[in-house]
Protein backbone atom coordinates (compact mmCIF):
# COMPACT_ATOMS: atom_id res chain seq x y z
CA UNK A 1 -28.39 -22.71 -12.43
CA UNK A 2 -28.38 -19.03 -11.36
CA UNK A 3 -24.85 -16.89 -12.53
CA UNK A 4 -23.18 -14.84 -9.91
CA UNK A 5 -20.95 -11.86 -11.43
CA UNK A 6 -17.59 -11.60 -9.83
CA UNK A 7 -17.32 -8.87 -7.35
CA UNK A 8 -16.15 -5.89 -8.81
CA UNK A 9 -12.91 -4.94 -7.86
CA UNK A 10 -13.24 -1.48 -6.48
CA UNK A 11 -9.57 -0.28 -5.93
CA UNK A 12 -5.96 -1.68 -6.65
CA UNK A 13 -3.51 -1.81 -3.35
CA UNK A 14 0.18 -1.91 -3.65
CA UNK A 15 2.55 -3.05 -1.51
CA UNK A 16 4.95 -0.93 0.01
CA UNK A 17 7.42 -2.57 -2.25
CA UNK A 18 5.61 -2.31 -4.99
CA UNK A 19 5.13 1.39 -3.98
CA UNK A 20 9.13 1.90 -3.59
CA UNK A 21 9.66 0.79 -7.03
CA UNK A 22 7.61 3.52 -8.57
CA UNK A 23 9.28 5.96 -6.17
CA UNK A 24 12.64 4.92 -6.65
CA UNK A 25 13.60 4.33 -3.34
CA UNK A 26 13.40 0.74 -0.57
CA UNK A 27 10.22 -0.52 0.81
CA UNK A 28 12.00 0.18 4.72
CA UNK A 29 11.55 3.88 3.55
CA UNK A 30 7.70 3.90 2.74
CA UNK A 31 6.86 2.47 5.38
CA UNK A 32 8.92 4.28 7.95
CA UNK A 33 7.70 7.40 6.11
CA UNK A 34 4.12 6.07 6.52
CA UNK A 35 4.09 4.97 10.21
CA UNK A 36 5.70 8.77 10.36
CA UNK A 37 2.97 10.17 8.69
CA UNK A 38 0.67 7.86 9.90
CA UNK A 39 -0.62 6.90 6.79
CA UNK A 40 -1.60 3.59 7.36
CA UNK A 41 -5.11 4.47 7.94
CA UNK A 42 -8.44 3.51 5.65
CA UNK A 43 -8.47 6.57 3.96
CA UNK A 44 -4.85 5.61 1.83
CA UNK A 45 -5.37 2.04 2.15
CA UNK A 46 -6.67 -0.92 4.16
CA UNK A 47 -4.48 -3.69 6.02
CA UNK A 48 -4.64 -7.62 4.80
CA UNK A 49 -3.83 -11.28 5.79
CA UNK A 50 -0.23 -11.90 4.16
CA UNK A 51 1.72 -14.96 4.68
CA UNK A 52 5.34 -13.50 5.97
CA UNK A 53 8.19 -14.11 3.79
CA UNK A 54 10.27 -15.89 6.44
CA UNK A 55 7.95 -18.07 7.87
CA UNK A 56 5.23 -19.60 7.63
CA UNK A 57 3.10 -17.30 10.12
CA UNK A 58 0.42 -15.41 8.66
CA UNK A 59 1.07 -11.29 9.06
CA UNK A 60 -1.10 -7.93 8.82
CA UNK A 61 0.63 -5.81 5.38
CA UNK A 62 -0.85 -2.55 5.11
CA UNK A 63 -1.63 -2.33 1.11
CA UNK A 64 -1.72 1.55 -0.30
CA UNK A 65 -4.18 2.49 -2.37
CA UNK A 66 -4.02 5.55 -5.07
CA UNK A 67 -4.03 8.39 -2.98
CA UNK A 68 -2.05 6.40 -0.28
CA UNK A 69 0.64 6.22 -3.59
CA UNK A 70 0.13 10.08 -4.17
CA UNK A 71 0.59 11.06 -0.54
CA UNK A 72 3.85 9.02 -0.22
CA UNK A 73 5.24 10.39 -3.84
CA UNK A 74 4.51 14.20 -1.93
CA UNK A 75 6.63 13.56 1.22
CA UNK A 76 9.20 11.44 -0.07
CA UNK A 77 9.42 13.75 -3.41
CA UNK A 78 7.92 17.02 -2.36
CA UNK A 79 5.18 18.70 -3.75
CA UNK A 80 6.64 19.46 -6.96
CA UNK A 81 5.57 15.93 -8.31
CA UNK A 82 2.80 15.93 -7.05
C-alpha cells in the first residue's frame, strides 16, 4: 500500500480570542478594530467553517494569521511594539 505524507501545515491562524489574549485586551476589540481596518482580508488571514458557540449553526470565523497578529498588535498598541 502506497503512504501519503500529511499535508504540511503552511501557517498557524488564531482566533480573535486567541489573538486578544496575547494583546491583553477582549476578542469584541480585535475584531471591531479589524472590520475597522479591514483586516479581514487573505493577506492577514483566511475565513473558516466554525460551529457557533450558542448553537448549533455552523458560522464563517475569520482566523489571523502572523502578520494579521502583527498588524493588530500596531493599531491596538502603536508602533512602538511593533
Amino acid at each position: 500500500h502506497e503512504v501519503v505524507p500529511l499535508p504540511a501545515i503552511e501557517e498557524h491562524y488564531s482566533t480573535a480570542g486567541e489573538v486578544a489574549a496575547q494583546l491583553g485586551c477582549t476578542a469584541n476589540k480585535i475584531g471591531r478594530v479589524a472590520n475597522k481596518h479591514n483586516l479581514k482580508t487573505e493577506q492577514y488571514g483566511k475565513f473558516f467553517l466554525d460551529k457557533s458557540r450558542h448553537s448549533d449553526k455552523q458560522v464563517e470565523a475569520f482566523r489571523y494569521n502572523a502578520e494579521g497578529v502583527q498588524a493588530l498588535r500596531h493599531l491596538i498598541h502603536g508602533a512602538d511594539v511593533a
